[in-house]
PDB file of N, CA and C in Angstrom:
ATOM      1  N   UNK A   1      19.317  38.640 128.229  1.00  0.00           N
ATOM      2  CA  UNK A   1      18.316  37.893 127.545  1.00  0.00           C
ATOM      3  C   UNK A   1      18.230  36.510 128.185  1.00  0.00           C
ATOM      4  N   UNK A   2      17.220  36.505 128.379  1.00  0.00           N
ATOM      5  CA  UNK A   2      16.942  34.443 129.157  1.00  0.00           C
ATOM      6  C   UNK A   2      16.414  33.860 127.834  1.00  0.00           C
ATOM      7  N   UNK A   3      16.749  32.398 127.606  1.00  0.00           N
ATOM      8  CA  UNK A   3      16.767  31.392 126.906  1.00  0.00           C
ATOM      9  C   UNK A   3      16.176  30.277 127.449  1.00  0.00           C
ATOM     10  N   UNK A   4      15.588  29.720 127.292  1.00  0.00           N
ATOM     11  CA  UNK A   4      14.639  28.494 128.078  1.00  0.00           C
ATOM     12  C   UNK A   4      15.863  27.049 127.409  1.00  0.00           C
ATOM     13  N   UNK A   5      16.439  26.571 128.127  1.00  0.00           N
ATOM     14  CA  UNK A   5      17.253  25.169 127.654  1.00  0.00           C
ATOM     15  C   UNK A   5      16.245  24.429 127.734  1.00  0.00           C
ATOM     16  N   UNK A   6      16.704  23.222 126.972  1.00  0.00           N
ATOM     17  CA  UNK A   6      16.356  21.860 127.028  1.00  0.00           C
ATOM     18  C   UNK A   6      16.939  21.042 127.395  1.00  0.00           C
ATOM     19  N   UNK A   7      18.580  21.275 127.687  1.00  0.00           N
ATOM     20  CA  UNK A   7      19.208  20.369 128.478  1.00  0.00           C
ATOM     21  C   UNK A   7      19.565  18.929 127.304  1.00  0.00           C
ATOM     22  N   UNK A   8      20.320  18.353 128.222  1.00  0.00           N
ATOM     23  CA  UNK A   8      20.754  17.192 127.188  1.00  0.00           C
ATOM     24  C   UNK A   8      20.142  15.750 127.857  1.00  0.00           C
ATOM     25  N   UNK A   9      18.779  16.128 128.892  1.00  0.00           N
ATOM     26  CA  UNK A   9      18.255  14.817 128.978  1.00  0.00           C
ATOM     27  C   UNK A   9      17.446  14.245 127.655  1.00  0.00           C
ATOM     28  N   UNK A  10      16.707  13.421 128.358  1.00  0.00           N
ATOM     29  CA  UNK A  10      16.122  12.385 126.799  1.00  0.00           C
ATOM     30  C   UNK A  10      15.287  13.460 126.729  1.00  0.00           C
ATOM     31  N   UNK A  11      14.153  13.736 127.603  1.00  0.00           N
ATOM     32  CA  UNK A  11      13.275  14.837 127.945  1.00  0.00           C
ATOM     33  C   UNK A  11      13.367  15.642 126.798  1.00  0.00           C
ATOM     34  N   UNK A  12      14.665  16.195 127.162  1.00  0.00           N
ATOM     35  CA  UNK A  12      14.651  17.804 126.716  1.00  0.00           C
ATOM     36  C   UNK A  12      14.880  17.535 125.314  1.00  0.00           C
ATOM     37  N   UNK A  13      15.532  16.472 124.624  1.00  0.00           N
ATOM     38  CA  UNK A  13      15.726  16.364 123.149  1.00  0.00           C
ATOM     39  C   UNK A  13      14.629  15.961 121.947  1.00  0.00           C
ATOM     40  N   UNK A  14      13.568  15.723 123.203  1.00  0.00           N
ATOM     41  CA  UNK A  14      12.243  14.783 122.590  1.00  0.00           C
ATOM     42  C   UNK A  14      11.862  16.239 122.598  1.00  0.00           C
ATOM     43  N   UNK A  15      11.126  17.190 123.416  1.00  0.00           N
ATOM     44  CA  UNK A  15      10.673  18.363 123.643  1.00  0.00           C
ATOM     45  C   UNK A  15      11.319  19.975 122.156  1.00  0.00           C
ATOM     46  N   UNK A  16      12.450  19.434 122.239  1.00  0.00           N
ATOM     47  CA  UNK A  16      13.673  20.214 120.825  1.00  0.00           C
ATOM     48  C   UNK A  16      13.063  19.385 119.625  1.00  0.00           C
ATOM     49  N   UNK A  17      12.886  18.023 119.793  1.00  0.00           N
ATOM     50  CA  UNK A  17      12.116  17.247 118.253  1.00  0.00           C
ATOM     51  C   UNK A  17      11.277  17.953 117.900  1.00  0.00           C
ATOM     52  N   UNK A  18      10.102  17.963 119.062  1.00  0.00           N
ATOM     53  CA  UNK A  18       8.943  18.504 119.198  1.00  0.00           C
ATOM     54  C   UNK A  18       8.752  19.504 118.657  1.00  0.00           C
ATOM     55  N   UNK A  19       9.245  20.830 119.053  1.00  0.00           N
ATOM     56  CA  UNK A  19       9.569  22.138 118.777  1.00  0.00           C
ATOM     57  C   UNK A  19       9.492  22.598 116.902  1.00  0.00           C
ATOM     58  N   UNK A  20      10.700  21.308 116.833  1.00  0.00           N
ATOM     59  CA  UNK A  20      11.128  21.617 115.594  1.00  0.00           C
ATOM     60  C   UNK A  20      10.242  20.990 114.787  1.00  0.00           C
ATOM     61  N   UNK A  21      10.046  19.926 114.906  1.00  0.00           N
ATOM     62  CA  UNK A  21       8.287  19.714 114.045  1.00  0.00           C
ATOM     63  C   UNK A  21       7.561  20.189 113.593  1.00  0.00           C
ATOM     64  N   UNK A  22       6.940  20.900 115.214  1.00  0.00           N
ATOM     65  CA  UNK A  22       5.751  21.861 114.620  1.00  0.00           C
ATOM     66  C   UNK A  22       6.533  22.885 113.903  1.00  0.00           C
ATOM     67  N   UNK A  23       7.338  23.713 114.720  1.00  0.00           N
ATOM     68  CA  UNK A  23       7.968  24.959 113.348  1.00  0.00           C
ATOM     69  C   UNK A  23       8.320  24.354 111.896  1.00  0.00           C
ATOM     70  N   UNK A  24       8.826  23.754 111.465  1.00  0.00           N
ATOM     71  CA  UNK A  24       8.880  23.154 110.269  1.00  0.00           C
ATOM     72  C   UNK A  24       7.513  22.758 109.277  1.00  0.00           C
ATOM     73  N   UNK A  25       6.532  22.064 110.360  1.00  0.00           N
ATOM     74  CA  UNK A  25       5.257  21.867 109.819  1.00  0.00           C
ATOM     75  C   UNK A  25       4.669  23.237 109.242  1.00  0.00           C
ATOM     76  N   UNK A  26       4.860  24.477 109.978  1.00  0.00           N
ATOM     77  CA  UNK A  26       3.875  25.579 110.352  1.00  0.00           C
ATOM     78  C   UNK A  26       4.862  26.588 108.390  1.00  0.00           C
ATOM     79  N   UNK A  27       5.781  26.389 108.692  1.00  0.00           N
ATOM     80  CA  UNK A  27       6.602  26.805 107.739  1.00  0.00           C
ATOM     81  C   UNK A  27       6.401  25.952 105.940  1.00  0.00           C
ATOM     82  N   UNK A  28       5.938  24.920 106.128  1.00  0.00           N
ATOM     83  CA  UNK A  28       5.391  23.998 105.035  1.00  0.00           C
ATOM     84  C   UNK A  28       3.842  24.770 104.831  1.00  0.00           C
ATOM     85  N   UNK A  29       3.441  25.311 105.964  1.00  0.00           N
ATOM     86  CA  UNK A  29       1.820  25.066 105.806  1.00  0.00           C
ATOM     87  C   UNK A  29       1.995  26.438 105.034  1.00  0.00           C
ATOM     88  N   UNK A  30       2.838  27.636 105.636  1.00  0.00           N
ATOM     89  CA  UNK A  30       2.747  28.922 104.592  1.00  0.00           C
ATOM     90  C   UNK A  30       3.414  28.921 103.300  1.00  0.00           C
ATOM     91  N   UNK A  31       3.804  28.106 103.391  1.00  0.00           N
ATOM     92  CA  UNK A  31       4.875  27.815 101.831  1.00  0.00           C
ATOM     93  C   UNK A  31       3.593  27.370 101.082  1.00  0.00           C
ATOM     94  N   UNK A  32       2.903  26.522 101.368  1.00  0.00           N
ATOM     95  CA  UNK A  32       1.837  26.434 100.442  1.00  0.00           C
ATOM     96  C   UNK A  32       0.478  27.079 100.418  1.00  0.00           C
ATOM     97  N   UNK A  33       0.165  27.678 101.466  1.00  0.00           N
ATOM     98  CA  UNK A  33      -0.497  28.806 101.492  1.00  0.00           C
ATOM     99  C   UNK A  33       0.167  30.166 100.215  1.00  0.00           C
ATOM    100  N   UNK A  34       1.112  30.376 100.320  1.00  0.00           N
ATOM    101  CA  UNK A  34       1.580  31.555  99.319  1.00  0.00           C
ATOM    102  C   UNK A  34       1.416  30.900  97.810  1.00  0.00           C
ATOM    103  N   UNK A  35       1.972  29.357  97.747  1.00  0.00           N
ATOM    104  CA  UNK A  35       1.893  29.029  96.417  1.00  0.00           C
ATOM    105  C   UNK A  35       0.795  28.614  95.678  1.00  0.00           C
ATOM    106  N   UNK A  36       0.113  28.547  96.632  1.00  0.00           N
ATOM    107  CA  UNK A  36      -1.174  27.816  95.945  1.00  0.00           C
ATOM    108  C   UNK A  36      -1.327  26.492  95.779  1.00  0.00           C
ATOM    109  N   UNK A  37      -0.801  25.703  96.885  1.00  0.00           N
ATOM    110  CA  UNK A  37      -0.797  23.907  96.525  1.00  0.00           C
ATOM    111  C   UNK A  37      -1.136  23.498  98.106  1.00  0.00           C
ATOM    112  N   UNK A  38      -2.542  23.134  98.344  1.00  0.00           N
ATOM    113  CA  UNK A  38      -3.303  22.630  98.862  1.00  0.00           C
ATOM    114  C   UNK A  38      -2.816  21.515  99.612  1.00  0.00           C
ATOM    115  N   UNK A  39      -1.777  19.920  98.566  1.00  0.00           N
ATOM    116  CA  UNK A  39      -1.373  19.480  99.259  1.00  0.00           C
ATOM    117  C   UNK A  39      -0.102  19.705  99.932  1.00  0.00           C
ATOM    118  N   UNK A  40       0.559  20.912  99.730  1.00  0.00           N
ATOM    119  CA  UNK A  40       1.877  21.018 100.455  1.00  0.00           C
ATOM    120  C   UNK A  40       0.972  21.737 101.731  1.00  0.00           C
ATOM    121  N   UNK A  41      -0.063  22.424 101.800  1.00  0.00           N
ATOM    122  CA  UNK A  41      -0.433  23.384 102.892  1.00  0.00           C
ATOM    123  C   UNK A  41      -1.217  22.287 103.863  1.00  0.00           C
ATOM    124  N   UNK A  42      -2.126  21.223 103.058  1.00  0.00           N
ATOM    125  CA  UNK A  42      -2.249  20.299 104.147  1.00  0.00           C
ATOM    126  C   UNK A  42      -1.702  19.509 105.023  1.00  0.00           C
ATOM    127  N   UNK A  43       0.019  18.838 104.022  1.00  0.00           N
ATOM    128  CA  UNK A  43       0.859  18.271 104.479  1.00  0.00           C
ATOM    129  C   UNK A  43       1.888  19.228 106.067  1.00  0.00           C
ATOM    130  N   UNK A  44       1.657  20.661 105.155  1.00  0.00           N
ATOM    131  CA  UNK A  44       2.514  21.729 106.272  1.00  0.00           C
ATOM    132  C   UNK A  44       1.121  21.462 107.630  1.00  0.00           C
ATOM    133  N   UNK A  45      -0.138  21.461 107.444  1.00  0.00           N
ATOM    134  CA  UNK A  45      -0.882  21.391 108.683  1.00  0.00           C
ATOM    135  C   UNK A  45      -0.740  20.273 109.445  1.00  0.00           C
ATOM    136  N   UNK A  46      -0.701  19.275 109.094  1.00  0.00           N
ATOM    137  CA  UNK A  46      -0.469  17.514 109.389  1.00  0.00           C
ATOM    138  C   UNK A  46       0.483  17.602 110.462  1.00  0.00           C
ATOM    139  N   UNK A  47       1.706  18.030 109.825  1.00  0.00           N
ATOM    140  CA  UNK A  47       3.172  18.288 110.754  1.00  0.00           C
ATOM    141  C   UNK A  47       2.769  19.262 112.018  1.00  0.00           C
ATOM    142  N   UNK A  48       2.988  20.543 111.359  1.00  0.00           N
ATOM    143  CA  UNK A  48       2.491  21.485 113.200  1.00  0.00           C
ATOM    144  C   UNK A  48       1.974  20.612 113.975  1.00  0.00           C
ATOM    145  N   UNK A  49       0.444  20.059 113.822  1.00  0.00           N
ATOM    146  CA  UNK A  49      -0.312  19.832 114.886  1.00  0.00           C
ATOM    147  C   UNK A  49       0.301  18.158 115.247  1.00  0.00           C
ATOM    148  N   UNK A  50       0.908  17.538 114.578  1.00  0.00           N
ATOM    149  CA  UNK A  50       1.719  16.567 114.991  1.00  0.00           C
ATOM    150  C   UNK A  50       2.824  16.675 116.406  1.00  0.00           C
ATOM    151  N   UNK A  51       3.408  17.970 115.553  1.00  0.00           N
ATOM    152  CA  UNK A  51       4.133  18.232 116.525  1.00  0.00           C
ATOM    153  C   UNK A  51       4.159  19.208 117.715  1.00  0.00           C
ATOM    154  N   UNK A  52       2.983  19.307 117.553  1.00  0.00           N
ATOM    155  CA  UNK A  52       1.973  20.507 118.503  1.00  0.00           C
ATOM    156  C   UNK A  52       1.594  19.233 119.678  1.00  0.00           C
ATOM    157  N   UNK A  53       1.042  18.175 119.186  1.00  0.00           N
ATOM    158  CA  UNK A  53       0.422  16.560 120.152  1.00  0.00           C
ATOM    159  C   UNK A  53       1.451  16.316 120.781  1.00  0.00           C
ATOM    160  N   UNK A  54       2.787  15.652 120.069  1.00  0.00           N
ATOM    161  CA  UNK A  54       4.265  15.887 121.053  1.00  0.00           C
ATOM    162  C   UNK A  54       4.523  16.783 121.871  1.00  0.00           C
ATOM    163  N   UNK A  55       4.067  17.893 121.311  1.00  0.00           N
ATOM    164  CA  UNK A  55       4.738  18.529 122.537  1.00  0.00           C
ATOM    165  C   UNK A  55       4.296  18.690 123.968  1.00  0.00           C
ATOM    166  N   UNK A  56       2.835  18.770 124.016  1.00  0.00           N
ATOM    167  CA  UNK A  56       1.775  18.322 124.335  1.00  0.00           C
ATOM    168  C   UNK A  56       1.783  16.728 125.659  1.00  0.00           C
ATOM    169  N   UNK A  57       2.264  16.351 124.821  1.00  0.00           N
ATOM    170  CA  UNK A  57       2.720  14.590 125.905  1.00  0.00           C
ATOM    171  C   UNK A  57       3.401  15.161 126.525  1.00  0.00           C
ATOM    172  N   UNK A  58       4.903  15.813 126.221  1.00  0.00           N
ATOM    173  CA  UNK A  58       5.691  15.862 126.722  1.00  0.00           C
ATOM    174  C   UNK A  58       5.589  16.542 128.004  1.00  0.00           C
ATOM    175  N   UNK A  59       4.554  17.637 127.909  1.00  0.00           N
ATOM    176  CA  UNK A  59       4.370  18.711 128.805  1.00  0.00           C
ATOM    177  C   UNK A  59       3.816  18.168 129.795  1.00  0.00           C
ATOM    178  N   UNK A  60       2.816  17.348 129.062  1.00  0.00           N
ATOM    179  CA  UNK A  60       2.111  16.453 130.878  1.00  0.00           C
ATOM    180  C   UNK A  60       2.319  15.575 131.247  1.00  0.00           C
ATOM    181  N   UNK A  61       3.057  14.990 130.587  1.00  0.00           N
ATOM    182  CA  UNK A  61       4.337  13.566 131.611  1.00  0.00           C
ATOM    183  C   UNK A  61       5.118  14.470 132.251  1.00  0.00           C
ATOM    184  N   UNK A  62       5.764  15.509 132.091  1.00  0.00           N
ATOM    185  CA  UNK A  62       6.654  16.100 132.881  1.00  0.00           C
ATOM    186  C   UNK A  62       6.060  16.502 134.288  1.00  0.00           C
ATOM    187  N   UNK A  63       4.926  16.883 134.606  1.00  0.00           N
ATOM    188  CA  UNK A  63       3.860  17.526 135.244  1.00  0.00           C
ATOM    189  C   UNK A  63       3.388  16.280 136.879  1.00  0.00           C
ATOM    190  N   UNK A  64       4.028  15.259 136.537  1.00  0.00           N
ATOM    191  CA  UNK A  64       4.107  14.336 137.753  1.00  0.00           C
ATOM    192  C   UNK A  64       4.251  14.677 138.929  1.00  0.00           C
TER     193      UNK A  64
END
């Protein structure tokens, strides 16, 4: 099985922030999707694509 690291530069820990953002966001957004609360599902959308934009920078500063 291959695993994609991130390594323990600054890079790679900003990119692991990143990651975990959006999954966390995306995981808020169905939590309130199932419950029925609008602002937890907006707040869960806010996050992903927050951390969807991070990840995003990260990818094309690296790209030098």
């Amino acid at each position: 099985m291959t695993a994609r690291r991130t390594g323990d530069t600054p890079s790679g820990k900003t990119a692991k922030a990143a990651a975990t953002r959006e999954a966390r966001g995306s995981v808020h957004e169905a939590i309130g999707k199932l419950i029925g609360d609008d602002t937890a599902r907006e707040r869960g959308t806010a996050e992903k694509e927050a951390g969807a934009a991070d990840a995003s920078d990260i990818q094309k500063s690296s790209r030098r």
